[in-house]
PDB file of N, CA and C in Angstrom:
ATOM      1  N   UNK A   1     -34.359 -43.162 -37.310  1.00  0.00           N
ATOM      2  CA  UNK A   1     -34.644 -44.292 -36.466  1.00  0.00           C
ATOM      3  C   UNK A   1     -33.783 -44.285 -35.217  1.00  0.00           C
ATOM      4  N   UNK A   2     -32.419 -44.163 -35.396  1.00  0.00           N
ATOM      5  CA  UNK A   2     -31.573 -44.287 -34.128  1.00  0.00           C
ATOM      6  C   UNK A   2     -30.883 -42.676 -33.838  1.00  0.00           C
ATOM      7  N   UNK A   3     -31.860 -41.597 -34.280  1.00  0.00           N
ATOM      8  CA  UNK A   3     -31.481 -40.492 -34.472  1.00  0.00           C
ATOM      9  C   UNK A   3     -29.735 -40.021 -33.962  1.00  0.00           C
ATOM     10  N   UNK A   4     -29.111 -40.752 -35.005  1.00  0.00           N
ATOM     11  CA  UNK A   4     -27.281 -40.725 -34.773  1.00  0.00           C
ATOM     12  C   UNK A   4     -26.973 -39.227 -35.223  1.00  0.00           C
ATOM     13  N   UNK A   5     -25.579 -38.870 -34.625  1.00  0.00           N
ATOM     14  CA  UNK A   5     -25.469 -37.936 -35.409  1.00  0.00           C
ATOM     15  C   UNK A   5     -24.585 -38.287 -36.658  1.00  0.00           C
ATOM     16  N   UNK A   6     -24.682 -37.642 -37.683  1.00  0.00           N
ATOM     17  CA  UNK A   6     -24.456 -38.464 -39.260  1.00  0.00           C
ATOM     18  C   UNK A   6     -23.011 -36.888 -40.080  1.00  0.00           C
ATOM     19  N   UNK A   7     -22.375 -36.487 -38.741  1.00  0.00           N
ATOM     20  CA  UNK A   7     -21.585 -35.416 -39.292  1.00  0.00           C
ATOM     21  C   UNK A   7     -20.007 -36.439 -39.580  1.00  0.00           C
ATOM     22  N   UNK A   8     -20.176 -37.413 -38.710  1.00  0.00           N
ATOM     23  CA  UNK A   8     -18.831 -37.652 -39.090  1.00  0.00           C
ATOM     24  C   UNK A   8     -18.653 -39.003 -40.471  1.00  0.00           C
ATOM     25  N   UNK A   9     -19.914 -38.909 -40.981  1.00  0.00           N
ATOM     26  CA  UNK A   9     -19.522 -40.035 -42.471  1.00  0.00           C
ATOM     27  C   UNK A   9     -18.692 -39.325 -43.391  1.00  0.00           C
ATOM     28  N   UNK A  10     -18.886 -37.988 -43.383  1.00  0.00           N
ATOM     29  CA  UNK A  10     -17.868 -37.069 -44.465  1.00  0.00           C
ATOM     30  C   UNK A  10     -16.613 -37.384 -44.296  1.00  0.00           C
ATOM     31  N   UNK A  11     -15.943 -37.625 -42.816  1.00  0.00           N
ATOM     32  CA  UNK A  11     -15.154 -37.691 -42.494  1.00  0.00           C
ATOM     33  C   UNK A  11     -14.491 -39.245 -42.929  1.00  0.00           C
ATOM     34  N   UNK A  12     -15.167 -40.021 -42.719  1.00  0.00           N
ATOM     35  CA  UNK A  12     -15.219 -41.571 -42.646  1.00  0.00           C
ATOM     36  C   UNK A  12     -13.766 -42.015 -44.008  1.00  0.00           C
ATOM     37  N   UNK A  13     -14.111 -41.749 -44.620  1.00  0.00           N
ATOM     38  CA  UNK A  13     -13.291 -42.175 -46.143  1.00  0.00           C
ATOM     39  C   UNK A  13     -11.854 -42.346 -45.619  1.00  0.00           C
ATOM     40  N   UNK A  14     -11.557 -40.579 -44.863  1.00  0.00           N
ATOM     41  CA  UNK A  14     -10.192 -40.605 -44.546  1.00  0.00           C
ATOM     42  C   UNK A  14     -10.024 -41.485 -43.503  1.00  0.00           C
ATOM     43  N   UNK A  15     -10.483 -41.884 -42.262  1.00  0.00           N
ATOM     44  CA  UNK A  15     -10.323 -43.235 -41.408  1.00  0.00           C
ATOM     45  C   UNK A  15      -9.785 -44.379 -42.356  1.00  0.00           C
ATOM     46  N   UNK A  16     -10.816 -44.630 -43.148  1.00  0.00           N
ATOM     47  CA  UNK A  16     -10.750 -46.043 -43.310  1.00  0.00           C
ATOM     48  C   UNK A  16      -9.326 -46.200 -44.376  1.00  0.00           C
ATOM     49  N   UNK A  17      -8.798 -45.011 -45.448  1.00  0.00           N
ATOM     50  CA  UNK A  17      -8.091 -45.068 -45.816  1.00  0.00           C
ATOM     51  C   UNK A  17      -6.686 -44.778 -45.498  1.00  0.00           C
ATOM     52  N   UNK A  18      -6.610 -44.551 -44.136  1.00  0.00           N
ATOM     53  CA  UNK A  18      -5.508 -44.313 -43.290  1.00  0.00           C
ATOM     54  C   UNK A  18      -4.862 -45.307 -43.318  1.00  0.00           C
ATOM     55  N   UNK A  19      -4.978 -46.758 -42.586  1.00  0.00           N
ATOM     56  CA  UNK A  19      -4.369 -47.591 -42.840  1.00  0.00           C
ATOM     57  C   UNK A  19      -3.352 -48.208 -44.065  1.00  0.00           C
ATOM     58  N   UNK A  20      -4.574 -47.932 -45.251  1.00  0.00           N
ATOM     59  CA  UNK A  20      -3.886 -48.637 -46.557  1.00  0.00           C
ATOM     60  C   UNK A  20      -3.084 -47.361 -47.045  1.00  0.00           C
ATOM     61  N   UNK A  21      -3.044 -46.222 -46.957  1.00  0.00           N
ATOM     62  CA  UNK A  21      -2.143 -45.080 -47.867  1.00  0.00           C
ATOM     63  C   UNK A  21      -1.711 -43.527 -47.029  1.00  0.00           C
ATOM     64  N   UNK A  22      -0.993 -43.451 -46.954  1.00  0.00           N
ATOM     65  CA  UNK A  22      -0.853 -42.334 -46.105  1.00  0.00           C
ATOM     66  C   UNK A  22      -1.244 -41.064 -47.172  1.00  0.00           C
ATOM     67  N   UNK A  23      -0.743 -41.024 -48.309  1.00  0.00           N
ATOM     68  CA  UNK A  23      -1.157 -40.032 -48.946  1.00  0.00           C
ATOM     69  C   UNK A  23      -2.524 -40.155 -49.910  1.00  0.00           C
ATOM     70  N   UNK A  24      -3.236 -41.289 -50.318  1.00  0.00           N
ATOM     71  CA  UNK A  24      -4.639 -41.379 -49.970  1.00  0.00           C
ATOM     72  C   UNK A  24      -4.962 -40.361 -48.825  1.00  0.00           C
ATOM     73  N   UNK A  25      -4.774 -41.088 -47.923  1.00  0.00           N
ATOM     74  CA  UNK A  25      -5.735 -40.653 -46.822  1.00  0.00           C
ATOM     75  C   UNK A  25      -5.335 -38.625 -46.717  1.00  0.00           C
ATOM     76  N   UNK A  26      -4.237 -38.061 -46.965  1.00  0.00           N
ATOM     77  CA  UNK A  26      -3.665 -36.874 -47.164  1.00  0.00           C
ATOM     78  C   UNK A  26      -4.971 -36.670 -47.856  1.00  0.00           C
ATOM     79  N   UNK A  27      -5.159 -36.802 -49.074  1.00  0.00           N
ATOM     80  CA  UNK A  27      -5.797 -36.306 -50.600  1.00  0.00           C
ATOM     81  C   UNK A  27      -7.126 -36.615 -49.943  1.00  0.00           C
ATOM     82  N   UNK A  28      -8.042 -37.181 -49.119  1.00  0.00           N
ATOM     83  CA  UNK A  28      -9.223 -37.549 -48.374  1.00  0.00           C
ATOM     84  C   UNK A  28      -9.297 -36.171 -47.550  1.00  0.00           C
ATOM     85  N   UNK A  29      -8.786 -36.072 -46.857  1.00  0.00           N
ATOM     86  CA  UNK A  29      -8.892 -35.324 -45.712  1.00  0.00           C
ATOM     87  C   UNK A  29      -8.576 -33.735 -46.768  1.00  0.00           C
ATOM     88  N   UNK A  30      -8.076 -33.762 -47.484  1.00  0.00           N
ATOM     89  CA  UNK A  30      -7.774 -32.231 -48.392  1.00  0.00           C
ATOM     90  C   UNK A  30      -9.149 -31.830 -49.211  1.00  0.00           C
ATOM     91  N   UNK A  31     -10.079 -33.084 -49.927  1.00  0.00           N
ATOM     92  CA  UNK A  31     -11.367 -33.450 -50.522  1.00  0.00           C
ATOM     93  C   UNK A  31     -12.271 -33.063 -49.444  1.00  0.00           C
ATOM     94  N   UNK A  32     -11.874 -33.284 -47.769  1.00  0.00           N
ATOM     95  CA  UNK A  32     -13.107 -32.947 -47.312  1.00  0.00           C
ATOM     96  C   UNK A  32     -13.139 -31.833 -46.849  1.00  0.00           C
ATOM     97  N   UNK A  33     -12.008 -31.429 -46.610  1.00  0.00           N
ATOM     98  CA  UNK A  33     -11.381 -29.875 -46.239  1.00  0.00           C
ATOM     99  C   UNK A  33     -12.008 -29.272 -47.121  1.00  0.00           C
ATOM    100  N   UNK A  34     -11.826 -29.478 -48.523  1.00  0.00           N
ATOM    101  CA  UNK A  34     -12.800 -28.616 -49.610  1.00  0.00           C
ATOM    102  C   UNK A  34     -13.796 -28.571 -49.702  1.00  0.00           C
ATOM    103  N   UNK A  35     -14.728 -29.423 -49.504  1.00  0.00           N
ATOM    104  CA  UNK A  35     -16.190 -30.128 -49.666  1.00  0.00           C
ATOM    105  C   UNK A  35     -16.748 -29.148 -48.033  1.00  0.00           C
ATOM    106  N   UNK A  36     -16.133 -29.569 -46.984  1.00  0.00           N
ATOM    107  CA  UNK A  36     -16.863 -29.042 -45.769  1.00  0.00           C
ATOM    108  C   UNK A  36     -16.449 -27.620 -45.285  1.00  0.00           C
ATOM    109  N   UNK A  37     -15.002 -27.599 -45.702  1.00  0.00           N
ATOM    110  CA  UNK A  37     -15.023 -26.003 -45.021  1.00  0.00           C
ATOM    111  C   UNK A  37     -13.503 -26.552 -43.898  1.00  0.00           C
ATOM    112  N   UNK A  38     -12.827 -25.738 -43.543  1.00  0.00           N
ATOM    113  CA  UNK A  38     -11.575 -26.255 -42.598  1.00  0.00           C
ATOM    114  C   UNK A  38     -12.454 -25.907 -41.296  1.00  0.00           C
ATOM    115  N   UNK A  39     -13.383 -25.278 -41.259  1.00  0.00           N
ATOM    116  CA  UNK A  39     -13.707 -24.879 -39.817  1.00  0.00           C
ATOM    117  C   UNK A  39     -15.146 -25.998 -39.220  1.00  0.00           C
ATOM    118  N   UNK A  40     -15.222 -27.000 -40.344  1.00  0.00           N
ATOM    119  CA  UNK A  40     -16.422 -28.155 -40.391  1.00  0.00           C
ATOM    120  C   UNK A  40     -15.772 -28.811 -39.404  1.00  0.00           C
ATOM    121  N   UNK A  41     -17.251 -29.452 -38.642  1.00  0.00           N
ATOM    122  CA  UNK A  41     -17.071 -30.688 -37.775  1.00  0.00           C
ATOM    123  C   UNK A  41     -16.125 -31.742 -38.725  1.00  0.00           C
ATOM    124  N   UNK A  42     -16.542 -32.365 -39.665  1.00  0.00           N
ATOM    125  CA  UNK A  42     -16.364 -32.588 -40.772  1.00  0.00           C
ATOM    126  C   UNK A  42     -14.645 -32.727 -41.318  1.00  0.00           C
ATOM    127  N   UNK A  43     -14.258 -31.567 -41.418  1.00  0.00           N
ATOM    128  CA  UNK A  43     -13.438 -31.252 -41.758  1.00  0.00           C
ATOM    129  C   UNK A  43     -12.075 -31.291 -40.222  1.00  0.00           C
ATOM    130  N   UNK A  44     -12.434 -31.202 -39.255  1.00  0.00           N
ATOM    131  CA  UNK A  44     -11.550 -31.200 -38.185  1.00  0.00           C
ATOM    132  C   UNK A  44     -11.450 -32.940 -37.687  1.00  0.00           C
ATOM    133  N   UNK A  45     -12.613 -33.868 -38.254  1.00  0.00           N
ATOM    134  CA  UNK A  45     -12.782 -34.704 -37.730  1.00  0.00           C
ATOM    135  C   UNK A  45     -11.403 -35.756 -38.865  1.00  0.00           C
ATOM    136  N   UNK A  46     -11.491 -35.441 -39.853  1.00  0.00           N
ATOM    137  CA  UNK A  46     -10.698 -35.807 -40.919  1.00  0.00           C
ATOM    138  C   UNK A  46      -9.379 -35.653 -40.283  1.00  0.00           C
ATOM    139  N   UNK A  47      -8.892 -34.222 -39.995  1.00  0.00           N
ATOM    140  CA  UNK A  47      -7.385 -33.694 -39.840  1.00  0.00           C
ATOM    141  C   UNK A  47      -7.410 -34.610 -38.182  1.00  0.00           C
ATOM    142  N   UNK A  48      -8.199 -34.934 -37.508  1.00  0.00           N
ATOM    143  CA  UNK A  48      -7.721 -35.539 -36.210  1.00  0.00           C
ATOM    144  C   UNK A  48      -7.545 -37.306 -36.797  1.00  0.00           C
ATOM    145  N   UNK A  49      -7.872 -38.217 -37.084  1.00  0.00           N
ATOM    146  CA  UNK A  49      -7.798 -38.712 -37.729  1.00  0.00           C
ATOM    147  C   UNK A  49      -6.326 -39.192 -38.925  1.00  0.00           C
ATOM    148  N   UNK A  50      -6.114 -37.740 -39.673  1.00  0.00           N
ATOM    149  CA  UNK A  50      -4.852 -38.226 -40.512  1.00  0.00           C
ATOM    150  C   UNK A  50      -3.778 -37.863 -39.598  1.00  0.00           C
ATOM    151  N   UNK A  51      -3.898 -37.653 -38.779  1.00  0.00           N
ATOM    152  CA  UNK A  51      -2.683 -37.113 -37.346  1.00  0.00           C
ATOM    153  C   UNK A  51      -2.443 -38.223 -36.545  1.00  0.00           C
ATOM    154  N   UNK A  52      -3.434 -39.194 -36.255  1.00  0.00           N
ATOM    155  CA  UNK A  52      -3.739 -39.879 -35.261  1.00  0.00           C
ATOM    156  C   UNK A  52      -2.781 -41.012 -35.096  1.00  0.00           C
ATOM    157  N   UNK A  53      -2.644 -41.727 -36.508  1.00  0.00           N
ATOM    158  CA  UNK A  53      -1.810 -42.980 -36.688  1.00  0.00           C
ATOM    159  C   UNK A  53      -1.328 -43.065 -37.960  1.00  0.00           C
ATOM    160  N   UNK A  54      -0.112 -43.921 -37.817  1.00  0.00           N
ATOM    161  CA  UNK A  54       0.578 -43.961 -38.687  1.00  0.00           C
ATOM    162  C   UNK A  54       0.093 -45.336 -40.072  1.00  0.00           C
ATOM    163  N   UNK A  55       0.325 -45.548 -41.059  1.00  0.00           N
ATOM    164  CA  UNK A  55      -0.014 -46.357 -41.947  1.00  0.00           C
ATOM    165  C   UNK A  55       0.481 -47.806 -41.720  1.00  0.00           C
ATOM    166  N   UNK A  56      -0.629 -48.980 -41.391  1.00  0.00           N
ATOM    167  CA  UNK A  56      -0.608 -49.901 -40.781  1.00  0.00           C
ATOM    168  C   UNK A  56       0.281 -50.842 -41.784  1.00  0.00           C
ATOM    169  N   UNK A  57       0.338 -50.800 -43.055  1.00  0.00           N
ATOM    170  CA  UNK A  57       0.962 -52.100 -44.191  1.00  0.00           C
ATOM    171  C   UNK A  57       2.362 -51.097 -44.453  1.00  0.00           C
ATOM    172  N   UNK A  58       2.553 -50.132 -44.453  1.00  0.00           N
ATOM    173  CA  UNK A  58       3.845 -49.044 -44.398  1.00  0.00           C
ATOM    174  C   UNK A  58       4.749 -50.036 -43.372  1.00  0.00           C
ATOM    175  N   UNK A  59       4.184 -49.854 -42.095  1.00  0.00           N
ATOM    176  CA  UNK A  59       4.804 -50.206 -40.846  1.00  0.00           C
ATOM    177  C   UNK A  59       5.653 -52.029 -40.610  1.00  0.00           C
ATOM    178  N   UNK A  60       4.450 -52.399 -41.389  1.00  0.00           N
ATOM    179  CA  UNK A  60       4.446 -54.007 -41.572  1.00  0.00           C
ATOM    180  C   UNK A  60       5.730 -54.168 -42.403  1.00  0.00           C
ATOM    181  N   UNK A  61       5.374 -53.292 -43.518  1.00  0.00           N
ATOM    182  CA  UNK A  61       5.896 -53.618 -44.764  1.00  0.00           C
ATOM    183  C   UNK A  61       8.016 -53.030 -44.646  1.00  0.00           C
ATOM    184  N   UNK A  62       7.895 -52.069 -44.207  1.00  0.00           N
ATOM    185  CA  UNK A  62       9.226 -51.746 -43.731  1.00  0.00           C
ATOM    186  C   UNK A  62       9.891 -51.965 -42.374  1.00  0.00           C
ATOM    187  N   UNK A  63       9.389 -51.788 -41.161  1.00  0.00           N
ATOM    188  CA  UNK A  63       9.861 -52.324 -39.916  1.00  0.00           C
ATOM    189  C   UNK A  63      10.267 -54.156 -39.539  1.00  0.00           C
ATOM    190  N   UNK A  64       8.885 -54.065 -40.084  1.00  0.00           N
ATOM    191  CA  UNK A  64       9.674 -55.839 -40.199  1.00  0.00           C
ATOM    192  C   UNK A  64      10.377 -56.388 -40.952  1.00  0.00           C
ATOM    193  N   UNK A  65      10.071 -55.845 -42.287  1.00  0.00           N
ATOM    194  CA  UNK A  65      11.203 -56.227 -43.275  1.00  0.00           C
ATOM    195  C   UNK A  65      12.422 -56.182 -42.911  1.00  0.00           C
ATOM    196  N   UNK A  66      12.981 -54.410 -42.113  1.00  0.00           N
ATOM    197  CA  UNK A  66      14.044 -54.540 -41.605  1.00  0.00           C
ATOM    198  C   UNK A  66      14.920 -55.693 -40.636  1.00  0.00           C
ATOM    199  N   UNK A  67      13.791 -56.020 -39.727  1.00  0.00           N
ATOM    200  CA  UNK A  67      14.391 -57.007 -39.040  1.00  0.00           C
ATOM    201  C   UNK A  67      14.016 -58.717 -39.335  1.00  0.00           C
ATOM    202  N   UNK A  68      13.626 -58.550 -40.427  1.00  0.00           N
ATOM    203  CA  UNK A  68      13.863 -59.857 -41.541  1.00  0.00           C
ATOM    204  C   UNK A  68      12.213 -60.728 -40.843  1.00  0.00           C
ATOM    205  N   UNK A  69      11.266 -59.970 -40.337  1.00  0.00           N
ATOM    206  CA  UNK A  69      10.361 -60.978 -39.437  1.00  0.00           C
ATOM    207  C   UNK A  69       9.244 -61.546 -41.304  1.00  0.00           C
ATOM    208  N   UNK A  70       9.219 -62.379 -41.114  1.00  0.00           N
ATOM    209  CA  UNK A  70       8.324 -63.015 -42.438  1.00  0.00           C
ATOM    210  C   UNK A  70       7.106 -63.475 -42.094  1.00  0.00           C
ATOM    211  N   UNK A  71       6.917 -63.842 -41.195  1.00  0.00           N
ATOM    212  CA  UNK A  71       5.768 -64.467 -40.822  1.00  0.00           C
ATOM    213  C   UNK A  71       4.551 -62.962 -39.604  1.00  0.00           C
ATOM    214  N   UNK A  72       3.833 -62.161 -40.183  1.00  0.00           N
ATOM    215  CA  UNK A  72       2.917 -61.389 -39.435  1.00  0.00           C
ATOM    216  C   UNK A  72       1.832 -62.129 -38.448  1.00  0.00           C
ATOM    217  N   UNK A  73       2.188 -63.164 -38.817  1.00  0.00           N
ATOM    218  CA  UNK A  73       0.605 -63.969 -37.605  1.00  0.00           C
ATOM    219  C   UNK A  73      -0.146 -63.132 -37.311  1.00  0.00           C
ATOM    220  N   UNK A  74      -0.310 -62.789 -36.652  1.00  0.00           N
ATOM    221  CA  UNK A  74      -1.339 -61.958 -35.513  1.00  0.00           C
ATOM    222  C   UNK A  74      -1.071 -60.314 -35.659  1.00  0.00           C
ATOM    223  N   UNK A  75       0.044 -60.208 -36.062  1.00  0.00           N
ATOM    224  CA  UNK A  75       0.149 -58.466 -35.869  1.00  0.00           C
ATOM    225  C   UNK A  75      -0.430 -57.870 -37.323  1.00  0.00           C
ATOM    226  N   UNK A  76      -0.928 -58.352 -38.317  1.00  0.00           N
ATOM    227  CA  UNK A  76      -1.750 -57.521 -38.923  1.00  0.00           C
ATOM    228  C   UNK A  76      -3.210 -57.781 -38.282  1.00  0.00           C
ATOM    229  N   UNK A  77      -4.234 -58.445 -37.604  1.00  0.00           N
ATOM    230  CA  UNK A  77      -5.136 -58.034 -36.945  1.00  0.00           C
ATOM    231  C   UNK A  77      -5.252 -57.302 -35.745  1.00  0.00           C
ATOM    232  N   UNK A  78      -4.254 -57.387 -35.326  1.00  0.00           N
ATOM    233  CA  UNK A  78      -3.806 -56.427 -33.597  1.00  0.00           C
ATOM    234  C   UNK A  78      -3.896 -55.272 -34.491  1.00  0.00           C
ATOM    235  N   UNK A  79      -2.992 -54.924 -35.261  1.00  0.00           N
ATOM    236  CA  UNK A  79      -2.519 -53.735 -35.669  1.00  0.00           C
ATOM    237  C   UNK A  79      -3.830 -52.966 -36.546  1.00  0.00           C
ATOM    238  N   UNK A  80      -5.045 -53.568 -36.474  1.00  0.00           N
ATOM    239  CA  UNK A  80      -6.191 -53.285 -38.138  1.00  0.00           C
ATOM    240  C   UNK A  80      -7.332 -53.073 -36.632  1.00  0.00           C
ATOM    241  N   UNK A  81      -7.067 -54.010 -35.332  1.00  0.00           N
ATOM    242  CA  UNK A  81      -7.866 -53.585 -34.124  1.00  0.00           C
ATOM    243  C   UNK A  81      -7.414 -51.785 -33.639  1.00  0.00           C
ATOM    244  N   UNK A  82      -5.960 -52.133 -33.404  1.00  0.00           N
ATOM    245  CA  UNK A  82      -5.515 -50.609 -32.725  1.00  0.00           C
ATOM    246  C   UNK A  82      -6.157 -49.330 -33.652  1.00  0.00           C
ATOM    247  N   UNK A  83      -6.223 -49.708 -35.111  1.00  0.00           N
ATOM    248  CA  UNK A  83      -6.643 -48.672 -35.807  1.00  0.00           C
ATOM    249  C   UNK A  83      -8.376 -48.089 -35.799  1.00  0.00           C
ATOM    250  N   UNK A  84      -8.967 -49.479 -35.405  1.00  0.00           N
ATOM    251  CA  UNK A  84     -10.180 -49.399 -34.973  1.00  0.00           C
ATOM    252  C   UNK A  84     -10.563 -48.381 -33.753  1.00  0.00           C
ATOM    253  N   UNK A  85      -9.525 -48.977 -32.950  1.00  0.00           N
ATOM    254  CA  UNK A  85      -9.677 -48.505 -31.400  1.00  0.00           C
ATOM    255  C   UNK A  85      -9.258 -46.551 -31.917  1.00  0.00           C
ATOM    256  N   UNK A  86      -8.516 -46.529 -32.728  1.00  0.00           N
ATOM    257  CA  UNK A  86      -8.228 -45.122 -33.324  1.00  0.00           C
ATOM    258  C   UNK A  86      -9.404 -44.001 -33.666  1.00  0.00           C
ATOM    259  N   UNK A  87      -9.797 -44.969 -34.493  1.00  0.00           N
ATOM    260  CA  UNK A  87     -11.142 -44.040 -35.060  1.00  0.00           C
ATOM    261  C   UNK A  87     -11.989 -43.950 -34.055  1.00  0.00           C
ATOM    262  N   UNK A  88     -11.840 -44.904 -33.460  1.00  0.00           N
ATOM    263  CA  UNK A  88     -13.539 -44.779 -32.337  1.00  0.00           C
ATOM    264  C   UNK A  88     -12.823 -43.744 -31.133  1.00  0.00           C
ATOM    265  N   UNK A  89     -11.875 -43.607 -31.171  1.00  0.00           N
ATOM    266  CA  UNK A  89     -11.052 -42.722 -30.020  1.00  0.00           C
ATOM    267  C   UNK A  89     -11.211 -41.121 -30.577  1.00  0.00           C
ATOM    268  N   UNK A  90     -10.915 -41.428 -31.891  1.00  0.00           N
ATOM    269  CA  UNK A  90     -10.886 -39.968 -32.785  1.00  0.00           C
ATOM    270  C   UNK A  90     -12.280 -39.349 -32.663  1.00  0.00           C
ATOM    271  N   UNK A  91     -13.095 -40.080 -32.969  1.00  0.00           N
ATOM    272  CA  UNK A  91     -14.621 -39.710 -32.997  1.00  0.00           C
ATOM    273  C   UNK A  91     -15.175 -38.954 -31.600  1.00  0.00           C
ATOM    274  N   UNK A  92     -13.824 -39.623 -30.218  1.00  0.00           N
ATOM    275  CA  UNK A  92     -15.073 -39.235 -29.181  1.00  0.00           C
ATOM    276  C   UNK A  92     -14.218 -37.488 -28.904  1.00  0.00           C
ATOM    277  N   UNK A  93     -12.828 -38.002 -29.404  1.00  0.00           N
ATOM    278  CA  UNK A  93     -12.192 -36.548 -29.033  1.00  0.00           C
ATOM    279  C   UNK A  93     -12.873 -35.785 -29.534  1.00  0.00           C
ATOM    280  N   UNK A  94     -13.225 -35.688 -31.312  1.00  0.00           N
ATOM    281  CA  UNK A  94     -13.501 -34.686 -31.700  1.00  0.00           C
ATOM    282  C   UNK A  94     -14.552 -33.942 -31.272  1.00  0.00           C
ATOM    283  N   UNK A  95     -15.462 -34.914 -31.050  1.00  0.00           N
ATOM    284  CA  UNK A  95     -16.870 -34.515 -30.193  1.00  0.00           C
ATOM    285  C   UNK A  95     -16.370 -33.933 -28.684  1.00  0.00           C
ATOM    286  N   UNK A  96     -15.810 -34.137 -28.314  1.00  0.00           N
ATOM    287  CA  UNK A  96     -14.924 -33.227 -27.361  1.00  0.00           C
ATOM    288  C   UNK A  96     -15.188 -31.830 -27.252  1.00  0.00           C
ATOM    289  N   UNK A  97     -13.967 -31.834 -28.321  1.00  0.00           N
ATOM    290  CA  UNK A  97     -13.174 -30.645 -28.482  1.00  0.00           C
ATOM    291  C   UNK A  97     -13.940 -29.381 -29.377  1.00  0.00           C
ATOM    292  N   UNK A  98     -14.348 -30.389 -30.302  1.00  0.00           N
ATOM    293  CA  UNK A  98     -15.128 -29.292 -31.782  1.00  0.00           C
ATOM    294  C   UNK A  98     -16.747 -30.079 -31.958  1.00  0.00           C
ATOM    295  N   UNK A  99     -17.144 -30.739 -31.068  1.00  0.00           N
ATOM    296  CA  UNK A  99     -18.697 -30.529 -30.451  1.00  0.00           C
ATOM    297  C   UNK A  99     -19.677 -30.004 -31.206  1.00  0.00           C
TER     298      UNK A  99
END
């Protein structure tokens, strides 16, 4: 219908699990590495992706702790946007680069 291209859902898992686990998202991107091949759209789209950003509740969870901040208001949705803005950034590089 919207003839998309549908190479980067393989990839997808490791995005979305970036945020919540860094080594999730490791073990995602290693699953698709196996599944697609290291030389897959697929597979490069994953490794750009687990490179890209760092783990959003990691960051929360220890940086602020350090400096005693208790109250996140707003910086866990800023921070769950930037990751957005990540993937959709990741997606256009890869199509870039490995096309």
């Amino acid at each position: 219908m919207l003839n998309g291209d549908t190479r980067i859902v393989d990839a997808l898992p490791t995005a979305i699990l970036k945020p919540l686990s860094g080594s999730g998202a490791r073990a995602m991107m290693i699953d698709t590495l196996n599944a697609q091949g290291t030389d897959s759209f697929a597979g490069n789209l994953a490794s750009v992706f687990r490179g890209s950003a760092d783990t959003t509740f990691y960051i929360i969870a220890v940086y602020f702790g350090a400096v005693s901040i208790k109250n996140t208001r707003y910086a866990v949705p800023a921070m769950l946007l930037a990751d957005l803005a990540g993937i959709i950034t990741g997606i256009a590089m890869a199509y870039i680069f490995f096309g």
